[in-house]
Protein backbone atom coordinates (compact mmCIF):
# COMPACT_ATOMS: atom_id res chain seq x y z
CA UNK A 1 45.88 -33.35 -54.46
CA UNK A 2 44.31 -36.14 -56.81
CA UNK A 3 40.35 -36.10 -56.76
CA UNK A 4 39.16 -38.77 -54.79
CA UNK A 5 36.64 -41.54 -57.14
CA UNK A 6 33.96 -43.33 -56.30
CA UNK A 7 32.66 -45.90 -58.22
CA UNK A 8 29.97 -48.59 -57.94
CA UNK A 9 32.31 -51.17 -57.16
CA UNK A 10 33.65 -50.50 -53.86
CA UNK A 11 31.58 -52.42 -51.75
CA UNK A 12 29.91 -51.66 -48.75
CA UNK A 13 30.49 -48.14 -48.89
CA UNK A 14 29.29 -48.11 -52.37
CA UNK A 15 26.37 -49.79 -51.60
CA UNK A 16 25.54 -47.09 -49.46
CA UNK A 17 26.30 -44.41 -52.07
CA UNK A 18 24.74 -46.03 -54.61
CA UNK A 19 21.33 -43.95 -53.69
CA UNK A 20 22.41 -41.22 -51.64
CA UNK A 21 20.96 -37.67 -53.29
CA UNK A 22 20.02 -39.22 -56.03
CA UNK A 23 18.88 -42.86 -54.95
CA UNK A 24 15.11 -42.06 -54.97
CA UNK A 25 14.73 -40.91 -58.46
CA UNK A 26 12.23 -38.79 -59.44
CA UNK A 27 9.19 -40.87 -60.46
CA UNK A 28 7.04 -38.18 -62.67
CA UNK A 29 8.86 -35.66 -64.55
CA UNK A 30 12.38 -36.67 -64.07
CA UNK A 31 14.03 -38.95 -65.54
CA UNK A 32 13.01 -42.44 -64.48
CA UNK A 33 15.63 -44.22 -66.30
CA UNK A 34 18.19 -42.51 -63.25
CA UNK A 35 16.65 -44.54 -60.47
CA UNK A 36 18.63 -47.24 -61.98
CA UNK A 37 21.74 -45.81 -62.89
CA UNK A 38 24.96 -46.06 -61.24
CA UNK A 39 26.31 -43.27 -59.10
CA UNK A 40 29.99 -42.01 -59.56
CA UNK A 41 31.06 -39.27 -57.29
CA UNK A 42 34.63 -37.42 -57.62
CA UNK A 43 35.86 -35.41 -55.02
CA UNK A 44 39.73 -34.47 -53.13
CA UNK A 45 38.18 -35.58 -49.85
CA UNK A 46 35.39 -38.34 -48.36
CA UNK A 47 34.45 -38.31 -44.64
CA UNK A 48 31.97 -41.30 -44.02
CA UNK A 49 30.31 -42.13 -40.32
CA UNK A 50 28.68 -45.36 -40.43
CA UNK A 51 26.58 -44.26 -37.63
CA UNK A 52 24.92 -41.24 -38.71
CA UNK A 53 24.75 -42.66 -42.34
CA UNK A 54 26.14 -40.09 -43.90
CA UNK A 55 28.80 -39.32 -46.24
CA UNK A 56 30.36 -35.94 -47.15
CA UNK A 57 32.59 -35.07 -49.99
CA UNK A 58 34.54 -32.55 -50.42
CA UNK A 59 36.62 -30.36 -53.26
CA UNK A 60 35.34 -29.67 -56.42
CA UNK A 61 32.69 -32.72 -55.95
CA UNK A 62 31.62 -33.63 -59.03
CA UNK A 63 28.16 -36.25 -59.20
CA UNK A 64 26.76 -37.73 -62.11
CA UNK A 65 23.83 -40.94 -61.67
CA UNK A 66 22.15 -41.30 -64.94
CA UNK A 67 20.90 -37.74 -66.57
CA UNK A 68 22.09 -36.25 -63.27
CA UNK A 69 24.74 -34.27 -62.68
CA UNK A 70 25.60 -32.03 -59.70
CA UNK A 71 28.76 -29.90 -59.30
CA UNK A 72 29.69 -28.10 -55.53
CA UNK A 73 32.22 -27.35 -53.10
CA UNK A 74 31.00 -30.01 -50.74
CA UNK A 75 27.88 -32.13 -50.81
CA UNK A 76 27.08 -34.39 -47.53
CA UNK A 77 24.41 -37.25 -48.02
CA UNK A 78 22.62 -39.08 -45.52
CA UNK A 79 19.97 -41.89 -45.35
CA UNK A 80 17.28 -42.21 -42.97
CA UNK A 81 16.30 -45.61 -41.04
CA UNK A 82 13.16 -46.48 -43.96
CA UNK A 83 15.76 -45.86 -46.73
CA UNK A 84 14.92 -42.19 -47.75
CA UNK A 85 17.90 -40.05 -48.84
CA UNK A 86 18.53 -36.46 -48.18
CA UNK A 87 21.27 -34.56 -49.14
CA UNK A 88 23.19 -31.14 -49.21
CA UNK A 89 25.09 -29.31 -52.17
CA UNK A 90 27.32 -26.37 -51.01
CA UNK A 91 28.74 -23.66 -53.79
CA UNK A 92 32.04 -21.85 -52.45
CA UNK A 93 32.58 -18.17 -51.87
CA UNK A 94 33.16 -18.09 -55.49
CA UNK A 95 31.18 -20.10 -56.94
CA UNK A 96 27.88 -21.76 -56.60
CA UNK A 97 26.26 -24.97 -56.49
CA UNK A 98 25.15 -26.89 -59.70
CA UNK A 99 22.04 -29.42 -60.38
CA UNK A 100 20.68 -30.80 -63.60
CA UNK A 101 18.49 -33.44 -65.04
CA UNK A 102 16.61 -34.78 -67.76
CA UNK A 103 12.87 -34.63 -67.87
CA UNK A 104 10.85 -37.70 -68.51
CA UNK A 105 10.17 -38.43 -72.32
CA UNK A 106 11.16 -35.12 -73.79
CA UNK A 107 14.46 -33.65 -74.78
CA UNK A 108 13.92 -30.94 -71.55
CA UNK A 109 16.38 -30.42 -68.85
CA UNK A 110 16.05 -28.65 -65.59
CA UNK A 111 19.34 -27.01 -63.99
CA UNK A 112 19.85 -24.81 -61.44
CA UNK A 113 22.63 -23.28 -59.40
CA UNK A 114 22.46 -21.73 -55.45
CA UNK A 115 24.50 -21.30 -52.58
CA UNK A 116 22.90 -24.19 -51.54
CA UNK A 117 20.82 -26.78 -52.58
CA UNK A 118 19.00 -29.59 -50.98
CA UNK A 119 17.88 -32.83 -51.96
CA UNK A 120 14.88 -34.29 -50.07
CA UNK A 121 14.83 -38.10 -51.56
CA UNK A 122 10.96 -38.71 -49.39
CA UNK A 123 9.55 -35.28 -51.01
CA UNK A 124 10.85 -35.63 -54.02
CA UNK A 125 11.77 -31.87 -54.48
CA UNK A 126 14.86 -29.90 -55.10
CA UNK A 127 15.13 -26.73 -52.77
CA UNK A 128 17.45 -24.08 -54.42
CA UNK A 129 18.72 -21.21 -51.56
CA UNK A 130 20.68 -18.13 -51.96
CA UNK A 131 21.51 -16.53 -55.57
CA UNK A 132 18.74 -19.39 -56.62
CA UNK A 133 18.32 -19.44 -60.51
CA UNK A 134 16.49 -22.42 -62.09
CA UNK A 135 16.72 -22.98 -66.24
CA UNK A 136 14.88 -24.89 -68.44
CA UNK A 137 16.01 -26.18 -71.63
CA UNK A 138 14.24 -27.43 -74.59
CA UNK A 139 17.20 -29.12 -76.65
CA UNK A 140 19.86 -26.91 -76.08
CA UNK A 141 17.31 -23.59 -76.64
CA UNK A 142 17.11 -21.63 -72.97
CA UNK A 143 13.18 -21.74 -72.84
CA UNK A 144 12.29 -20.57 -69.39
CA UNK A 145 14.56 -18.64 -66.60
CA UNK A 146 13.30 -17.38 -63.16
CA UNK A 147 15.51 -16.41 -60.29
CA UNK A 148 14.84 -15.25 -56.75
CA UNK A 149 16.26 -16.18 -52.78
CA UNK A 150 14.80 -19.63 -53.00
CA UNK A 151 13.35 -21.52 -55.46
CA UNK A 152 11.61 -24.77 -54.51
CA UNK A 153 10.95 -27.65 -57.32
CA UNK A 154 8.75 -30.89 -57.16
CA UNK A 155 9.60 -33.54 -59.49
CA UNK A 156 6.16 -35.56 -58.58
CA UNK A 157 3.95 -32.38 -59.81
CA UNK A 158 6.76 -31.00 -62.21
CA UNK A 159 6.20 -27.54 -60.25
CA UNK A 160 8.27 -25.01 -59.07
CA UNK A 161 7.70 -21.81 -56.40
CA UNK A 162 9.92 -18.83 -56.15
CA UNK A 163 10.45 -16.63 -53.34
CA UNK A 164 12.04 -13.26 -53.30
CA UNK A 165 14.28 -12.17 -49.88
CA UNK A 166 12.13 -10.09 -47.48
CA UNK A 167 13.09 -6.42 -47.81
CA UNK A 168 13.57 -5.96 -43.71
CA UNK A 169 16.88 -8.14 -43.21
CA UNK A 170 16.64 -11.61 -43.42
CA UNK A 171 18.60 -13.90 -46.45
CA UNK A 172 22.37 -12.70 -48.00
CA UNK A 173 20.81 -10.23 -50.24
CA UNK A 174 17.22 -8.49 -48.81
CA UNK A 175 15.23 -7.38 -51.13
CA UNK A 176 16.31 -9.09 -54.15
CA UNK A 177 12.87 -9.77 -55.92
CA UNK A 178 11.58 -12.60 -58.30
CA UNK A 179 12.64 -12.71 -61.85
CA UNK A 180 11.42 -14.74 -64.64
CA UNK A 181 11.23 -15.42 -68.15
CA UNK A 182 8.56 -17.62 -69.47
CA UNK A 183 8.59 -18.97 -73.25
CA UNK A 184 5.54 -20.51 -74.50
CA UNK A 185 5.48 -23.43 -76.29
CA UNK A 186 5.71 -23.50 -80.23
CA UNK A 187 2.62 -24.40 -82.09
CA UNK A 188 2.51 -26.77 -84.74
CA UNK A 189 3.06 -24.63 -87.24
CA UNK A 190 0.47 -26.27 -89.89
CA UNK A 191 -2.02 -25.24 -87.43
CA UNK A 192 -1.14 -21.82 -86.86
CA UNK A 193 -0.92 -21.38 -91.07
CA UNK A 194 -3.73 -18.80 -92.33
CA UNK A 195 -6.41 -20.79 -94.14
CA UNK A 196 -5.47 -20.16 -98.15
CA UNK A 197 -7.64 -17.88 -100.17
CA UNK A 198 -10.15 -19.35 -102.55
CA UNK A 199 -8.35 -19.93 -105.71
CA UNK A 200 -10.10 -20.74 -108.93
CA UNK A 201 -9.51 -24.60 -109.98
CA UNK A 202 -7.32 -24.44 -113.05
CA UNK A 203 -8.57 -24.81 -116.57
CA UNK A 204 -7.50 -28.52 -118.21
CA UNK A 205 -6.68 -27.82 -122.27
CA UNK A 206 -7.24 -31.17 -124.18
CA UNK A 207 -4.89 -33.45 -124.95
CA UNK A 208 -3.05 -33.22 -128.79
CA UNK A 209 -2.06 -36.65 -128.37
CA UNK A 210 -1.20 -39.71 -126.88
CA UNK A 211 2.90 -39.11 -127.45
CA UNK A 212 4.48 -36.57 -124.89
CA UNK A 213 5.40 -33.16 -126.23
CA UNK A 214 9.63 -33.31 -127.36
């Protein structure tokens, strides 16, 4: 079945999926450059109800507004009466959902991937649930890596929580605890240079002459 494509252009329904998820861009961290950015969603299926102002895709849904780019089995958006968007990215039983952006003025990207992920567009904040793993890359060099049941992320206070599954039931996989890997940052490495050793200032012979040596 050809993917379905959805571009900026079709009108009325485009106007209303020109925010969706990703409409109320992130306005610290994030990139703020997305907030403007036209939204092109692919997908083998669209099911829209005008009266619950919301829109689902669905097969291999692929998103991309700007520095954003979200990959999942089905994602459903809706908008809420003051304009807010909200919105839900499922994985399938094989594989899971995908988000990633740009951060604000540096060459950073968060991504993350879940069984499901939600997009609150009043919060500003990224909930990742089930199998939750976050990333952060600085360039293309893996930096930091934490994984857990859910991870929650702000974009306002560029912070993120992480929540293991209880070990008494509860979540698809109870018990699974927290895991993370933190980098630190580089130092400029002119600062971090041992002072050098005092050196005795060389001794100047005289001149033979005016003409340079042959």
């Amino acid at each position: 079945m050809p993917a379905f494509r959805l571009l900026p252009c079709l009108g009325p329904l485009a106007a209303l999926t020109a925010g969706l998820i990703l409409g109320a861009a992130p306005a610290a961290r994030a990139e703020r450059a997305d907030r403007f950015a036209p939204l092109q969603a692919e997908a083998d299926a669209l099911r829209y109800d005008d009266a619950r102002q919301t829109s689902v895709f669905s097969g291999r849904v692929l998103i991309s507004k700007g520095s954003i780019r979200i990959r999942a089995d089905q994602v459903e958006v809706r908008q809420d009466n003051q304009g807010h968007q909200f919105g839900v990215a499922l994985g399938s039983a094989t594989q899971r959902a995908f988000y990633r952006q740009k951060r604000e003025g540096l060459d950073e990207y968060i991504e993350g991937e879940a069984e499901r992920i939600e997009y609150d567009g009043q919060a500003d904040r990224v909930t990742f649930r089930g199998q939750a793993e976050l990333r952060r890359y600085r360039g293309t060099q893996l930096s930091d890596h934490t994984s857990g049941a859910v991870i929650v992320y702000d974009n306002r206070n560029d912070t993120f929580s992480v929540d293991g599954a209880p070990a008494s039931g509860g979540g698809a996989r109870p018990g699974e605890r927290v895991r993370a890997v933190l980098t630190p940052r580089r130092a400029d490495p002119a600062a971090t240079q041992p002072a050098p050793a005092d050196v005795p200032a060389p001794t100047l012979a005289p001149s033979e002459g005016l003409e340079p040596r042959r």
